[in-house]
N, C-alpha and C. Protein backbone atom coordinates (compact mmCIF):
# COMPACT_ATOMS: atom_id res chain seq x y z
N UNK A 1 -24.97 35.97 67.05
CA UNK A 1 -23.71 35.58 66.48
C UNK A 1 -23.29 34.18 66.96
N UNK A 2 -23.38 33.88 68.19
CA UNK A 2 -23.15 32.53 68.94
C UNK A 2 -24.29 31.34 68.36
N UNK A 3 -25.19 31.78 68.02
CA UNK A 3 -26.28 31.14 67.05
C UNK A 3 -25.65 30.41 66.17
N UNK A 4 -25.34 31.40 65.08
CA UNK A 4 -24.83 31.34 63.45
C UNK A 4 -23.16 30.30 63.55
N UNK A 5 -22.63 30.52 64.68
CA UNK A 5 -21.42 29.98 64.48
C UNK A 5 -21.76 28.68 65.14
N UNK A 6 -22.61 28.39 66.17
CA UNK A 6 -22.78 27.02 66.36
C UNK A 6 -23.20 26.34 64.85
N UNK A 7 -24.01 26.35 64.78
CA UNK A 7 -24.72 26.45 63.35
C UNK A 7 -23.91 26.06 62.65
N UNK A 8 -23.00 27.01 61.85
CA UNK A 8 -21.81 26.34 61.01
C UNK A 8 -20.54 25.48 61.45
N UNK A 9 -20.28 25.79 62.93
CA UNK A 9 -20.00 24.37 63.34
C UNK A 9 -20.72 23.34 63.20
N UNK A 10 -21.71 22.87 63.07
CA UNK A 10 -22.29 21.76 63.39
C UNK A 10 -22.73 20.97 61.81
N UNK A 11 -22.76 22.41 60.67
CA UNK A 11 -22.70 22.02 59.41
C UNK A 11 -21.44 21.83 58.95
N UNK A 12 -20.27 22.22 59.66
CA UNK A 12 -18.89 22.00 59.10
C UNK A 12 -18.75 20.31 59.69
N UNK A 13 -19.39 19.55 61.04
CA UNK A 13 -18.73 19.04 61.18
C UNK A 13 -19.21 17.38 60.65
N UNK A 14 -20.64 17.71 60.24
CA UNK A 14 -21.26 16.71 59.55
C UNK A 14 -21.41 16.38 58.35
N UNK A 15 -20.10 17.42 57.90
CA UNK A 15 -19.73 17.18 56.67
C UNK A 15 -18.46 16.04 56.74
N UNK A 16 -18.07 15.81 57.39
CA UNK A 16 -16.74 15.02 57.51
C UNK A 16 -17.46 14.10 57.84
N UNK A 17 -18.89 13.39 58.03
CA UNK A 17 -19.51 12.12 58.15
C UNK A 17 -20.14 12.02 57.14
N UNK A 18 -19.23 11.09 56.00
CA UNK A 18 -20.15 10.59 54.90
C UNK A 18 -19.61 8.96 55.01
N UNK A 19 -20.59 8.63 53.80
CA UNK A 19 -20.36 7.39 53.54
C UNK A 19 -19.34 7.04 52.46
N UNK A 20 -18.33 5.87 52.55
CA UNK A 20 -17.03 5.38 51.73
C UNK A 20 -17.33 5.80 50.53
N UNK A 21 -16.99 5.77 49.27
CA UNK A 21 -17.15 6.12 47.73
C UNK A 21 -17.88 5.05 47.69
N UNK A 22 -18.93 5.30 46.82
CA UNK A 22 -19.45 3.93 46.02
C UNK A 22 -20.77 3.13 47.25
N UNK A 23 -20.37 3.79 48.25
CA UNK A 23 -21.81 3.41 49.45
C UNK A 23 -22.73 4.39 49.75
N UNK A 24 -22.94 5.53 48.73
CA UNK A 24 -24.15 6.84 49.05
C UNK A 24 -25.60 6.12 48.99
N UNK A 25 -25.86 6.80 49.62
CA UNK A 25 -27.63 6.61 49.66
C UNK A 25 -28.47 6.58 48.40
N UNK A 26 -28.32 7.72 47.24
CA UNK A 26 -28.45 8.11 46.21
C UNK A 26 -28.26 6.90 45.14
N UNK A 27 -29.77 6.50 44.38
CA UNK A 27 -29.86 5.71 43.80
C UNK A 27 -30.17 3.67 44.31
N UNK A 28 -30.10 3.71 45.83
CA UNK A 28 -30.31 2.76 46.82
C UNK A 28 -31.94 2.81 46.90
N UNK A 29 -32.88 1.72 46.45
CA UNK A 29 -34.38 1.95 47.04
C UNK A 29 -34.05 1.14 48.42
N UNK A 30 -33.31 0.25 48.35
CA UNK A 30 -33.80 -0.84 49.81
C UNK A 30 -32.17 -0.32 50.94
N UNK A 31 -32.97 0.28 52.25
CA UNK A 31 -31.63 0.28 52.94
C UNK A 31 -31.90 -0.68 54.19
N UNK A 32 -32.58 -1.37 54.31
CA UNK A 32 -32.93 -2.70 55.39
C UNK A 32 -33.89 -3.96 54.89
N UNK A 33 -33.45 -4.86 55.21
CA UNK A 33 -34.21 -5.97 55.26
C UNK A 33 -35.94 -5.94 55.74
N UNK A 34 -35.92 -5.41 56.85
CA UNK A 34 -37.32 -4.64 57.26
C UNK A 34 -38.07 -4.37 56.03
N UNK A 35 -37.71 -3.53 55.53
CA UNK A 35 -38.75 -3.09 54.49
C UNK A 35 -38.41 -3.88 52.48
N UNK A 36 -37.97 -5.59 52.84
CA UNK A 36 -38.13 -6.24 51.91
C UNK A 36 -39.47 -6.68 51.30
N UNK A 37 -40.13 -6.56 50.15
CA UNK A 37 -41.23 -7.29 50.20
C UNK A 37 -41.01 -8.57 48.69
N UNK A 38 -42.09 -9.03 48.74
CA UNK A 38 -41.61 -10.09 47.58
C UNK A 38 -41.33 -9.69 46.32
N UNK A 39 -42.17 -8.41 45.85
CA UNK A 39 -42.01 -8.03 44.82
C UNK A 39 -41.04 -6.97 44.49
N UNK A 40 -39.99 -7.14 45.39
CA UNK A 40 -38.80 -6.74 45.36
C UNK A 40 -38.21 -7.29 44.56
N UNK A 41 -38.16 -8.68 43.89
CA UNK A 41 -37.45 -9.56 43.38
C UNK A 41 -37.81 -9.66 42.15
N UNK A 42 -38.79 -9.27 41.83
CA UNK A 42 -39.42 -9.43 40.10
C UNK A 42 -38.54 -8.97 39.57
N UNK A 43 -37.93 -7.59 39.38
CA UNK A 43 -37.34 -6.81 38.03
C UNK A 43 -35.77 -7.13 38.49
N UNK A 44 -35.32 -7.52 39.30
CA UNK A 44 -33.47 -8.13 39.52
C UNK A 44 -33.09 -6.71 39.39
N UNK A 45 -33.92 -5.27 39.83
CA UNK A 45 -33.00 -4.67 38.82
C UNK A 45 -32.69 -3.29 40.79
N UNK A 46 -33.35 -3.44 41.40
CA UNK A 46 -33.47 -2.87 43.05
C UNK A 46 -31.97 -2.97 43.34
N UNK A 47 -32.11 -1.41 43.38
CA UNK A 47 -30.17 -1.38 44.29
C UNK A 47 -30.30 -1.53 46.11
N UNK A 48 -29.83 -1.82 46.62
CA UNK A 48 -29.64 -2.66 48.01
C UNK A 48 -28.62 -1.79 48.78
N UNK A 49 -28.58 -1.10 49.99
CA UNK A 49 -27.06 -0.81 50.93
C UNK A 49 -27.38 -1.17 52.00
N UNK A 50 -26.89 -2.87 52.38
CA UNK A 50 -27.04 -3.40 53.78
C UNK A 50 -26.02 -3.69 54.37
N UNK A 51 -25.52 -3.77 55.49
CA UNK A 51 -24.43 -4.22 56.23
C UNK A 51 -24.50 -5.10 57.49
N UNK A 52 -23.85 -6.06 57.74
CA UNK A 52 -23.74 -6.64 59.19
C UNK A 52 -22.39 -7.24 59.43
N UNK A 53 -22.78 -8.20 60.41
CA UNK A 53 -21.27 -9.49 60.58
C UNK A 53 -21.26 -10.65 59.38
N UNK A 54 -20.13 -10.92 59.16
CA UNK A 54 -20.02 -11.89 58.00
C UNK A 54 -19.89 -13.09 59.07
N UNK A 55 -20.98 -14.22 58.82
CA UNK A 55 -20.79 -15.43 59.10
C UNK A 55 -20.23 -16.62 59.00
N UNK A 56 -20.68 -16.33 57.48
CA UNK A 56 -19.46 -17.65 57.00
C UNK A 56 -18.96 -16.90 55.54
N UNK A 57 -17.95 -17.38 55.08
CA UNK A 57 -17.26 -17.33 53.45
C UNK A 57 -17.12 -18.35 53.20
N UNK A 58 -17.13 -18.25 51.77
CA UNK A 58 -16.74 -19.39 51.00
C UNK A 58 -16.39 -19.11 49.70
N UNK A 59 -15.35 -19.32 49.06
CA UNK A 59 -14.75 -19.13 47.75
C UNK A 59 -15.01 -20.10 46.61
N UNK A 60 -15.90 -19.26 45.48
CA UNK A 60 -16.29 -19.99 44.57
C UNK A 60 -15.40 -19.80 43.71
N UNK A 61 -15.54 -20.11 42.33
CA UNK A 61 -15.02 -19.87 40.50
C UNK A 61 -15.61 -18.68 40.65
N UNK A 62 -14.11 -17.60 40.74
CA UNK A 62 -13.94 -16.18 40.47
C UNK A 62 -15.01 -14.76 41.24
N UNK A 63 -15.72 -15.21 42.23
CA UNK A 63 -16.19 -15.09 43.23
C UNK A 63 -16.10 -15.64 44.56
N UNK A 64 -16.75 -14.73 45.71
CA UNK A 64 -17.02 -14.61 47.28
C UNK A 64 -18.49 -14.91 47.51
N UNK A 65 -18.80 -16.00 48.26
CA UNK A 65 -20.18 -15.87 48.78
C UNK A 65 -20.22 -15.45 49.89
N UNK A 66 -21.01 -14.85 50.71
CA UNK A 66 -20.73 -14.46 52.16
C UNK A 66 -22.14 -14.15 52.53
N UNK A 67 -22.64 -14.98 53.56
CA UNK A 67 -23.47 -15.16 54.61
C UNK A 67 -23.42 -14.11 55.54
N UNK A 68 -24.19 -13.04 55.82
CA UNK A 68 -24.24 -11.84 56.86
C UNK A 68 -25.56 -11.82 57.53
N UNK A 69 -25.22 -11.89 59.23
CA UNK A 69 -26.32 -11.25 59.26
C UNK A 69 -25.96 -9.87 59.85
N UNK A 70 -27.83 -9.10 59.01
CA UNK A 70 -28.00 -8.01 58.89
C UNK A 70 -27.87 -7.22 59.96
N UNK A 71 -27.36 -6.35 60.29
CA UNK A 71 -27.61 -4.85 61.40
C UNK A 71 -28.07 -3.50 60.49
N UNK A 72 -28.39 -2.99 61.22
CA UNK A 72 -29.31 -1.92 60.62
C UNK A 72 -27.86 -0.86 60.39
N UNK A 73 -28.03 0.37 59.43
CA UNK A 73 -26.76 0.43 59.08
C UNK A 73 -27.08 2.28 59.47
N UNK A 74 -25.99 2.43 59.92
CA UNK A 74 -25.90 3.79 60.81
C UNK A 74 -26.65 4.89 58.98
N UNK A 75 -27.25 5.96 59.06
CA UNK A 75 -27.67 6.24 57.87
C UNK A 75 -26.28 7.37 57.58
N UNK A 76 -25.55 7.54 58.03
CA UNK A 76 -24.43 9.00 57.31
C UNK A 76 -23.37 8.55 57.23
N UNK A 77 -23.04 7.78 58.26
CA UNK A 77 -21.79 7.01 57.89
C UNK A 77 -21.75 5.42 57.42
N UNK A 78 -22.50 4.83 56.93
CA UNK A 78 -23.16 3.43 56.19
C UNK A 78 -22.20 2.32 57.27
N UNK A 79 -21.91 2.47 58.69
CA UNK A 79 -21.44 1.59 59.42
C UNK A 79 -22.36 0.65 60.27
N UNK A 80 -22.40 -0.66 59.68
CA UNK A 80 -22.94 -1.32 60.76
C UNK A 80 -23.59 -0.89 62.55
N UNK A 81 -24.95 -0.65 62.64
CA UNK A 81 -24.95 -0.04 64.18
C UNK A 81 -24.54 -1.59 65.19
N UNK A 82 -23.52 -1.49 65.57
CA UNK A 82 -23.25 -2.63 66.93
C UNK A 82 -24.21 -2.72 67.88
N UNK A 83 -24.82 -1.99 68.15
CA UNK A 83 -26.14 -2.03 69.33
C UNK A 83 -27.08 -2.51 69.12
N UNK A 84 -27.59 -2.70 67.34
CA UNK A 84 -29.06 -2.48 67.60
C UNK A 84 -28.88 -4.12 67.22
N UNK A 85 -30.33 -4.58 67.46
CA UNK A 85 -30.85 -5.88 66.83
C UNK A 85 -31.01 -6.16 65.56
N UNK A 86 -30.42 -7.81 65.27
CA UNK A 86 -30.01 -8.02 63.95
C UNK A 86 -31.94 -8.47 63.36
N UNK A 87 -31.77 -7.45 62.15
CA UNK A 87 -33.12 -7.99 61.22
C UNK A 87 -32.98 -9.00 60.10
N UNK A 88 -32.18 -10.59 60.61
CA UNK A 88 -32.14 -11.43 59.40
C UNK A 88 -30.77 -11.38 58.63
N UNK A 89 -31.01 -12.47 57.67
CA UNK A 89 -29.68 -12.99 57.27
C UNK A 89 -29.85 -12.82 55.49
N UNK A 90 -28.43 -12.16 54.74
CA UNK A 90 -28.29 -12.60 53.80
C UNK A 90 -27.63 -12.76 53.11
N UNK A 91 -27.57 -13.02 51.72
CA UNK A 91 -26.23 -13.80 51.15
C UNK A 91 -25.97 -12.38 50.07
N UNK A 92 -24.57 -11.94 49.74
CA UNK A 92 -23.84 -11.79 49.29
C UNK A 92 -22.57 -12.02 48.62
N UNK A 93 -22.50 -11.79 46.90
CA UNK A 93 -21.54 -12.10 46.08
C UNK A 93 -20.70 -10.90 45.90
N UNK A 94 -19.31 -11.31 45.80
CA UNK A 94 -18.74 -10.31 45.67
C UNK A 94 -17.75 -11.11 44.11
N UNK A 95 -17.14 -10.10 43.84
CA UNK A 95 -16.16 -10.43 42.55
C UNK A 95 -14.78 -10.79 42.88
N UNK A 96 -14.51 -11.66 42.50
CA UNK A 96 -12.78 -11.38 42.89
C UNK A 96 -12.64 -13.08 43.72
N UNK A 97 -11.10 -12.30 44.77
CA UNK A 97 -11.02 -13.45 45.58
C UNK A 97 -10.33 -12.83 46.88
N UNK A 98 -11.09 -13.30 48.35
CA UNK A 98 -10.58 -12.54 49.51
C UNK A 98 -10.74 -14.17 50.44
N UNK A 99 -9.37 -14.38 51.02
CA UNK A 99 -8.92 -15.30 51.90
C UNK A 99 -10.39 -15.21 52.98
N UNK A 100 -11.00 -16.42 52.53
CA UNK A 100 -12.12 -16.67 53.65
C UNK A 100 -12.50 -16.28 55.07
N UNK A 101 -11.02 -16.85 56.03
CA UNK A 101 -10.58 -16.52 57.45
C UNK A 101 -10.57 -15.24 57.32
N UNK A 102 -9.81 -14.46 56.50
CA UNK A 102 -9.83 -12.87 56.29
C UNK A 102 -11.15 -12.52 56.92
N UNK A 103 -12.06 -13.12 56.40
CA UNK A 103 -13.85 -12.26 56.17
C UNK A 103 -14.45 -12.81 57.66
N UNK A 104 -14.27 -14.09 57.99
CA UNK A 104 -15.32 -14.11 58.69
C UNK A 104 -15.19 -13.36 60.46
N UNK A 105 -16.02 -13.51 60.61
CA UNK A 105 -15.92 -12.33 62.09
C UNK A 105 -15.62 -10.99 61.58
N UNK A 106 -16.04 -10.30 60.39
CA UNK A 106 -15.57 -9.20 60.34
C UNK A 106 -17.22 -8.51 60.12
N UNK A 107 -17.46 -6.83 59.80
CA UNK A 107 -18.23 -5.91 59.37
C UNK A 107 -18.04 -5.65 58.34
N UNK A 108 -19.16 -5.87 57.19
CA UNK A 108 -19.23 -5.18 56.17
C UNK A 108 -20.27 -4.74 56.14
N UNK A 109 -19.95 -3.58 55.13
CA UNK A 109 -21.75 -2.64 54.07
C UNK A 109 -21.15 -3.14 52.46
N UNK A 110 -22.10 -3.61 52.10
CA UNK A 110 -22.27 -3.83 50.74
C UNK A 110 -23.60 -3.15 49.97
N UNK A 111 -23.31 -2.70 48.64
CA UNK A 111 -24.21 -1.80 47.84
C UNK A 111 -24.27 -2.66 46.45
N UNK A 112 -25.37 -3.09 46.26
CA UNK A 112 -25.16 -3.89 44.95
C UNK A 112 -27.09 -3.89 44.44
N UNK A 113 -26.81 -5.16 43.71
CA UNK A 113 -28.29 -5.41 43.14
C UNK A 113 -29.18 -6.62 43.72
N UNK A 114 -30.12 -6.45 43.95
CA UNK A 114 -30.78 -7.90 44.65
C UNK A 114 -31.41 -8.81 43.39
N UNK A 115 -31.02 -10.07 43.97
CA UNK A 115 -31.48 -11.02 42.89
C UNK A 115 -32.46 -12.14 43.58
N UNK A 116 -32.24 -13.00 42.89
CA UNK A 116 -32.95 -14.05 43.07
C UNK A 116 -32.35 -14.66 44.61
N UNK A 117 -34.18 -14.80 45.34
CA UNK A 117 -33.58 -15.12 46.84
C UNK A 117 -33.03 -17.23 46.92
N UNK A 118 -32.40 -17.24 47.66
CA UNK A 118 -31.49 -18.26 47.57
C UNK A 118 -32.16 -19.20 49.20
N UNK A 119 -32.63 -20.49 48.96
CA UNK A 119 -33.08 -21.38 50.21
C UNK A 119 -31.81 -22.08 51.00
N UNK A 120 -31.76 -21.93 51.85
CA UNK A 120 -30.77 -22.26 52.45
C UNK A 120 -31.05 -23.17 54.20
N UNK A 121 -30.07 -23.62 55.40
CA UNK A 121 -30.60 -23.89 56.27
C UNK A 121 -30.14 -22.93 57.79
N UNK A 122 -30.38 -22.55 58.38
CA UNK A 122 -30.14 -22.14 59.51
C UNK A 122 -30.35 -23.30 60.84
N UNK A 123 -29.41 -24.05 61.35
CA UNK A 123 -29.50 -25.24 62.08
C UNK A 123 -30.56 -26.58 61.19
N UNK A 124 -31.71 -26.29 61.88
CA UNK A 124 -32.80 -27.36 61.20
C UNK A 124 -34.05 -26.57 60.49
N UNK A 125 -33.68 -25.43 60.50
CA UNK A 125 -34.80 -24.62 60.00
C UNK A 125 -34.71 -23.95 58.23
N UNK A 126 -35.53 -24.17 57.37
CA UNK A 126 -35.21 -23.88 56.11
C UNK A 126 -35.22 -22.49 56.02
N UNK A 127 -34.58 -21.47 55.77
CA UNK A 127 -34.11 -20.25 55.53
C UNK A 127 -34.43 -19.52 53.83
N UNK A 128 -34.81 -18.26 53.77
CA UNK A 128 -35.01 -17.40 52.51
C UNK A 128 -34.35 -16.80 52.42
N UNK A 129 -33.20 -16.74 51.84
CA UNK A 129 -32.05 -15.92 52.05
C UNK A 129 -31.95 -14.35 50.84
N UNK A 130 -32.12 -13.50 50.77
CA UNK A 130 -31.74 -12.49 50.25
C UNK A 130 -30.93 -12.55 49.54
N UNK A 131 -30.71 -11.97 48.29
CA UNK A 131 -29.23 -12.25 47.57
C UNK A 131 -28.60 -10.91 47.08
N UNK A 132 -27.57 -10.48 47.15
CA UNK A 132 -27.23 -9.14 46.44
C UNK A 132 -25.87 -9.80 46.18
N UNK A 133 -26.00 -9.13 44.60
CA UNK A 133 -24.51 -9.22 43.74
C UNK A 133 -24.20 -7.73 44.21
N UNK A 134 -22.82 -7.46 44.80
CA UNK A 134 -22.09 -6.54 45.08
C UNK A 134 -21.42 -5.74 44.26
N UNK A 135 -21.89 -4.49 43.98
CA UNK A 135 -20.72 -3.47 43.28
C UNK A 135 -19.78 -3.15 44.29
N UNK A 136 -20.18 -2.40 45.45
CA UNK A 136 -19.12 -2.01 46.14
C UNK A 136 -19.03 -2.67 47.77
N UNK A 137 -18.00 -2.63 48.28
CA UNK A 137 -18.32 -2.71 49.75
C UNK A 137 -17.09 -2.08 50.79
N UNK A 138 -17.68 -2.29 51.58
CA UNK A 138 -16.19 -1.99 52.58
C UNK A 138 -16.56 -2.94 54.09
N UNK A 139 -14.68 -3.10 54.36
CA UNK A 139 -14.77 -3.71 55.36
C UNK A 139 -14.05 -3.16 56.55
N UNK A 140 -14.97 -3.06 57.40
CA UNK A 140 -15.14 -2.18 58.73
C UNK A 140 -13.87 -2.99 60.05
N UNK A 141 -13.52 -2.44 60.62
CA UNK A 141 -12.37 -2.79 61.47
C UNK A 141 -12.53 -2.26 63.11
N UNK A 142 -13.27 -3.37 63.75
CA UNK A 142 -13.46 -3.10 65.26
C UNK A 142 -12.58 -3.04 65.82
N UNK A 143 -12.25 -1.54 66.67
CA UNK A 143 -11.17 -1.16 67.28
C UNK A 143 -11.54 -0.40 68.93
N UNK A 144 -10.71 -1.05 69.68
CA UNK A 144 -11.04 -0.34 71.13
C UNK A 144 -11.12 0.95 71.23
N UNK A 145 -12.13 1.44 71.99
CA UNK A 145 -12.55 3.36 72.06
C UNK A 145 -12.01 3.52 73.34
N UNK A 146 -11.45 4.04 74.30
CA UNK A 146 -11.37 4.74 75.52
C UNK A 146 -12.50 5.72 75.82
N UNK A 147 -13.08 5.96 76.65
CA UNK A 147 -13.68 6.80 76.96
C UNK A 147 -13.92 6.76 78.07
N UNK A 148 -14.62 8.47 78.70
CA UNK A 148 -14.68 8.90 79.97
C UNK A 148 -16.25 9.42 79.66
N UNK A 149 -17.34 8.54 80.79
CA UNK A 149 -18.09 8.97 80.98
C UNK A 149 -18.10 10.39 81.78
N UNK A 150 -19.34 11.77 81.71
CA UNK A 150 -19.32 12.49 81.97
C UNK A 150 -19.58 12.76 83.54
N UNK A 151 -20.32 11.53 84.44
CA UNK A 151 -19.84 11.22 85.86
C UNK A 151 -18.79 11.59 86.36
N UNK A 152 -17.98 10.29 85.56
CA UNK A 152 -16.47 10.56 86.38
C UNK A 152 -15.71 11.56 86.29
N UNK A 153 -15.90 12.36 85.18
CA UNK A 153 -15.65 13.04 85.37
C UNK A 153 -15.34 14.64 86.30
N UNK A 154 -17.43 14.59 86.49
CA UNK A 154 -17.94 15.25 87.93
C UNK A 154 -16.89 14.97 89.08
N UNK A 155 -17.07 13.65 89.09
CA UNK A 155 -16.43 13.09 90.39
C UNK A 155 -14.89 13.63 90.26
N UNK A 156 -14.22 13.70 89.23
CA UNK A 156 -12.62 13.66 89.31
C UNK A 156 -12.65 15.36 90.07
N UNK A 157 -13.54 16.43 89.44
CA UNK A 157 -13.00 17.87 90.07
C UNK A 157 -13.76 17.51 91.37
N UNK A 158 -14.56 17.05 91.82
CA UNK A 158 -15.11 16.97 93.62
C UNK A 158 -13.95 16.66 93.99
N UNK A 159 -13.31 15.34 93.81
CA UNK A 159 -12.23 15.15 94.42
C UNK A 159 -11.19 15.81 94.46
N UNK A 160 -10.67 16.65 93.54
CA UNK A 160 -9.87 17.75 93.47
C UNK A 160 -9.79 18.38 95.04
N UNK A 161 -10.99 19.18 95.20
CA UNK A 161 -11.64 20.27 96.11
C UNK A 161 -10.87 19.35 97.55
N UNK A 162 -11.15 17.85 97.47
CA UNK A 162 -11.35 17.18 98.80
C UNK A 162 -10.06 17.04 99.18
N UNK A 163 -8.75 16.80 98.30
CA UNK A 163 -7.44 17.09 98.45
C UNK A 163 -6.82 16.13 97.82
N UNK A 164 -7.39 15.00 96.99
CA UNK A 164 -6.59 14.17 96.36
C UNK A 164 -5.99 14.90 95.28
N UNK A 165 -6.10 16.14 95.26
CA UNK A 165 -4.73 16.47 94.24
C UNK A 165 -4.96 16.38 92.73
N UNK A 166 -4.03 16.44 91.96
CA UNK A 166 -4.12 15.97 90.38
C UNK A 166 -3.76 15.23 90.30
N UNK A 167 -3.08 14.41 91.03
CA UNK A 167 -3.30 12.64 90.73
C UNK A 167 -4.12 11.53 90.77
N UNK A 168 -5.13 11.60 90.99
CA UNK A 168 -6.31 10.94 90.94
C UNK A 168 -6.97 11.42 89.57
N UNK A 169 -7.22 9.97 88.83
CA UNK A 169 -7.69 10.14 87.41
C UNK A 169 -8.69 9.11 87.68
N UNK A 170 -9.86 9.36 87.33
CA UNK A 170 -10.82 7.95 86.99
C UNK A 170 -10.52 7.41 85.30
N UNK A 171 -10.97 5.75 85.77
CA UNK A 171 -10.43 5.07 85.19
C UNK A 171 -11.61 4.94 83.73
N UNK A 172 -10.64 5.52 82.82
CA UNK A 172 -11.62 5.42 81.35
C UNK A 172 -11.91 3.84 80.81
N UNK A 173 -13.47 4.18 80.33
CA UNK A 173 -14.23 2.83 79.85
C UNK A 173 -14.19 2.17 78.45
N UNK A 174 -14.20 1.28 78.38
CA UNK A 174 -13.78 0.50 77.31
C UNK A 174 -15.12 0.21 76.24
N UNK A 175 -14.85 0.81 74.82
CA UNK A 175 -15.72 0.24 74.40
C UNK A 175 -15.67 -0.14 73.14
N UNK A 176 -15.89 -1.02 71.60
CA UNK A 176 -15.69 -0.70 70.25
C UNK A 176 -16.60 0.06 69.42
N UNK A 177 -15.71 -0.05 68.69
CA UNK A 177 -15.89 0.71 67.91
C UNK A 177 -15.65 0.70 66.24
N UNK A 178 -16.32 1.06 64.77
CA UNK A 178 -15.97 0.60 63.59
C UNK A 178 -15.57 1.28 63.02
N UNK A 179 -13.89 1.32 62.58
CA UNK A 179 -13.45 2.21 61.86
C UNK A 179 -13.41 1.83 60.31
């Protein structure tokens, strides 16, 4: 019985980790840069769900260009992973119009179509830049986490025992996080 109910805990609770509307997996062939190849680009027609830091913006005629580089993108909840190592840079169009400063330094996942790759420079070095016209995206909002490693915790009931009482709290760690 303790089986079955972990169990459906653990299916109840990974149900509440999906990805935004419009960022599912379903119907996406490319979900990293990693596994780009050239003939990715022949048919314009390859749906794309990549995400990273936005580098630069820039506001064109009735479009967003935006320079990202890539992070590998958590697979259930389509959030940028902050930890891992960035695989490369690329350009993204979006529709519309979003205040430049708004974008840059921020996280996005974008889901769109890949097109024609775009040459560009990175310092002195000539660059192949990736291109996806954007159907959907979202923009992710780094926010401080509190947390208590499971140490200090150890440590807080030892000290209990030793007589510091319930006033002694160890001091929770700081970390972000993308909401």
């Amino acid at each position: 019985m303790r089986k079955l109910t972990a169990l459906l805990i653990t299916l109840f609770l990974t149900g509440c980790i999906t990805a935004p509307k419009g960022l599912e997996r379903e119907g996406v062939s490319l979900l990293s840069l990693d596994k780009l190849v050239v003939e990715d680009y022949a048919c314009q027609c390859k749906q794309a769900r990549l995400g990273g830091k936005i580098l630069s913006a820039t506001a064109l005629q009735g479009q967003m260009k935006l320079e990202i580089l890539s992070l590998p993108l958590i697979s259930l909840s389509a959030k940028p992973s902050l930890s891992a190592e960035t695989n490369g840079r690329f350009i993204a169009y979006l529709e519309g119009f979003i205040d430049p400063e708004r974008l840059k330094e921020q996280f996005i996942t974008v889901k769109g179509t890949l097109k024609k790759p775009e040459t560009g420079k990175i310092d002195q070095v000539d660059y192949h830049y990736p291109v996806i016209q954007v159907t959907h995206y979202k923009l992710w909002q780094l926010v401080p986490d509190y947390y208590y490693e499971p140490e200090d915790l150890a440590d807080w009931r030892e000290s209990r025992r030793m007589g510091w009482g319930p006033f002694w709290r160890p001091e929770p760690r700081l970390r972000y996080v993308l909401q």
